[in-house]
C-alpha atoms as a PDB file:
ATOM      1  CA  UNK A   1       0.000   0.000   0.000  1.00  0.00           C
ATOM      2  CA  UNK A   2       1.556   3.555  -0.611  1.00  0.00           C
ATOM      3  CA  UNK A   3       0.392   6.413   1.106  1.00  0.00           C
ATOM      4  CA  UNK A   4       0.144  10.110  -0.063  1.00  0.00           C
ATOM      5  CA  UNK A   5       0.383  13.077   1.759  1.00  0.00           C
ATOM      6  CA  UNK A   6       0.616  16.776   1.023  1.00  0.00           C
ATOM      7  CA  UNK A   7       3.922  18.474   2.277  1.00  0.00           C
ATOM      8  CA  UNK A   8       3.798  19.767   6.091  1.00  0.00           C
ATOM      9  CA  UNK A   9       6.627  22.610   5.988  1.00  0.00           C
ATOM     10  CA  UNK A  10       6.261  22.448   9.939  1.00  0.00           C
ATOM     11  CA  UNK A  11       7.790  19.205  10.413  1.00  0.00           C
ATOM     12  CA  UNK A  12       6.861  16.345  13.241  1.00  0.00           C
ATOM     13  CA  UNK A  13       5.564  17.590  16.607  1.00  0.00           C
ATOM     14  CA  UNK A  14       8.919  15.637  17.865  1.00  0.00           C
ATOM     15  CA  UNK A  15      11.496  17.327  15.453  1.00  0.00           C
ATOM     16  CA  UNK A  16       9.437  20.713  16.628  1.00  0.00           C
ATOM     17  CA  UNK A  17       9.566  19.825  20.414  1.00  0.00           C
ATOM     18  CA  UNK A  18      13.201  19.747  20.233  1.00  0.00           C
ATOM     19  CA  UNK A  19      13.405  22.838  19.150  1.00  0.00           C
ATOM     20  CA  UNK A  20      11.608  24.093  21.379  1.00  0.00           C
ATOM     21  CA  UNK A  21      13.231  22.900  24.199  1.00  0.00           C
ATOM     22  CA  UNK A  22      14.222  23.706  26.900  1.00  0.00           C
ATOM     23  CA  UNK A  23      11.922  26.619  27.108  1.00  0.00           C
ATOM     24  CA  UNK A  24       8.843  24.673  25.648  1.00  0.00           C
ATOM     25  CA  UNK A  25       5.938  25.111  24.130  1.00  0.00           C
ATOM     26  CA  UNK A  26       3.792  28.623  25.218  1.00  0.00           C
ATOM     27  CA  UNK A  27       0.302  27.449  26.391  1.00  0.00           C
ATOM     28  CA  UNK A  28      -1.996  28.724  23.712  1.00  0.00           C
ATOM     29  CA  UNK A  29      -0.220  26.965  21.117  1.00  0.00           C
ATOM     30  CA  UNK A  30      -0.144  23.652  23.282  1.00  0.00           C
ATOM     31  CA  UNK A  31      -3.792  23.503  23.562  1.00  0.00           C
ATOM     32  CA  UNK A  32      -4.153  24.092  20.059  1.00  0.00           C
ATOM     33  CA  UNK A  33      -1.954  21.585  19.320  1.00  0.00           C
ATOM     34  CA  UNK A  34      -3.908  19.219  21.742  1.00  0.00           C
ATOM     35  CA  UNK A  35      -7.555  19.666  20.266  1.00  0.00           C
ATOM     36  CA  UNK A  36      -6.123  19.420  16.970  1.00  0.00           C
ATOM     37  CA  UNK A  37      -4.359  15.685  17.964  1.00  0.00           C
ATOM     38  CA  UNK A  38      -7.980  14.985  20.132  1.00  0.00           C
ATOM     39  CA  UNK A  39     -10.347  16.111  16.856  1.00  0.00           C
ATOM     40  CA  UNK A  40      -7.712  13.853  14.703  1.00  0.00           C
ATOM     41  CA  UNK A  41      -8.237  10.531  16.713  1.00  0.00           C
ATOM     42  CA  UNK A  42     -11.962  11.260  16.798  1.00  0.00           C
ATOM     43  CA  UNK A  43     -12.299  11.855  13.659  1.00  0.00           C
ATOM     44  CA  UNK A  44     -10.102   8.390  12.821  1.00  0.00           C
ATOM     45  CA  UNK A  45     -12.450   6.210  15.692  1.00  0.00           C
ATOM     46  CA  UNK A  46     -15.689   7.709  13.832  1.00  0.00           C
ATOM     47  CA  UNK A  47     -14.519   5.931  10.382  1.00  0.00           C
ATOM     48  CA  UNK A  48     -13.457   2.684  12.516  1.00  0.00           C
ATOM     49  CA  UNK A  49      -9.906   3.387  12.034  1.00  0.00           C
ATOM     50  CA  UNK A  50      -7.274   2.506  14.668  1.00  0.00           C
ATOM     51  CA  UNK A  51      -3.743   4.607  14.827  1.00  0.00           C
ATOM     52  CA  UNK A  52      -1.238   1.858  15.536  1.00  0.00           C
ATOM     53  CA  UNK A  53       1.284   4.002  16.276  1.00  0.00           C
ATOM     54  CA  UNK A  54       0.771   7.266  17.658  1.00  0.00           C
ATOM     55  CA  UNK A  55       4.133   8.820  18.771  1.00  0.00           C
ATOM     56  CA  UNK A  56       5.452  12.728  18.582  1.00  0.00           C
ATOM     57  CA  UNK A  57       7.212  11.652  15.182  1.00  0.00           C
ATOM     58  CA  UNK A  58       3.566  10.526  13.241  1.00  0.00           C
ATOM     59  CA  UNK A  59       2.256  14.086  13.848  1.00  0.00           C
ATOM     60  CA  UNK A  60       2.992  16.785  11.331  1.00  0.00           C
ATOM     61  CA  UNK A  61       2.639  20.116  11.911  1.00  0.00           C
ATOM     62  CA  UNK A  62       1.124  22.416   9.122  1.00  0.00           C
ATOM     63  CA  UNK A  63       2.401  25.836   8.993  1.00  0.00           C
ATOM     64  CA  UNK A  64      -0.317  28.437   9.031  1.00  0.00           C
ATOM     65  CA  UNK A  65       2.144  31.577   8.997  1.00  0.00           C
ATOM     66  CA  UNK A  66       2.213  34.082  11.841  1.00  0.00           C
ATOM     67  CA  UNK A  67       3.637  31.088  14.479  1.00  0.00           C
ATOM     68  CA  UNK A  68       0.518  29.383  14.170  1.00  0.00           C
ATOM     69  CA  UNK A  69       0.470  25.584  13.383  1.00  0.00           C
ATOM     70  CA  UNK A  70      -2.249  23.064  12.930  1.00  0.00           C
ATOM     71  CA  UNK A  71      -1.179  19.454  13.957  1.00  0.00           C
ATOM     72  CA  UNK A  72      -2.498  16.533  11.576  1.00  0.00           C
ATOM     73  CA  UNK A  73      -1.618  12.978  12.245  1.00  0.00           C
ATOM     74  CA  UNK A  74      -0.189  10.368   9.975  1.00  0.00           C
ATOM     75  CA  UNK A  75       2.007   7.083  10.436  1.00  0.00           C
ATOM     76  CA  UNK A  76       0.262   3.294  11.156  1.00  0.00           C
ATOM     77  CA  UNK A  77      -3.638   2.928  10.498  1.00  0.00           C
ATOM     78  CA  UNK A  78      -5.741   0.134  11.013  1.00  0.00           C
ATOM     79  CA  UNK A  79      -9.120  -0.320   9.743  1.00  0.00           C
ATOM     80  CA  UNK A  80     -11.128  -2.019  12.420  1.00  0.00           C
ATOM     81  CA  UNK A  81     -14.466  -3.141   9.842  1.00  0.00           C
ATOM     82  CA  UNK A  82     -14.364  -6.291   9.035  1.00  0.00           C
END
């Protein structure tokens, strides 16, 4: 199977998190962050679809300009219909 996915110029949340350190992340942006990772897993459990292998790395961060990103997950799914 070959996946396809459109270019995230933000990177992984875990290539972005070192960066960040040691100072962090700032608070708004974490939550943001957060709901986006929370609306992505409920939107993949909706459609039956299990994430395998959810880790910093399988997160890519779209770059909205201003210092705003927009997490969107990718790496292992599993289809749980039979």
């Amino acid at each position: 199977m070959l996946v396809v996915t459109r270019f995230m110029a933000g990177g992984d949340l875990e290539n972005y998190l070192i960066k960040q350190a040691p100072n962090g992340i700032i608070g708004t942006q974490l939550r943001e962050l957060t709901i986006d990772i929370i609306n992505g897993l409920q939107y993949l459990h909706t459609h039956d679809i299990i994430h395998r292998d959810l880790k910093p790395s399988n997160i890519f961060l779209e770059d909205l300009g201003e210092g705003k990103l927009r997490a969107r997950i990718g790496g292992n799914l599993f289809h749980t219909s039979s």
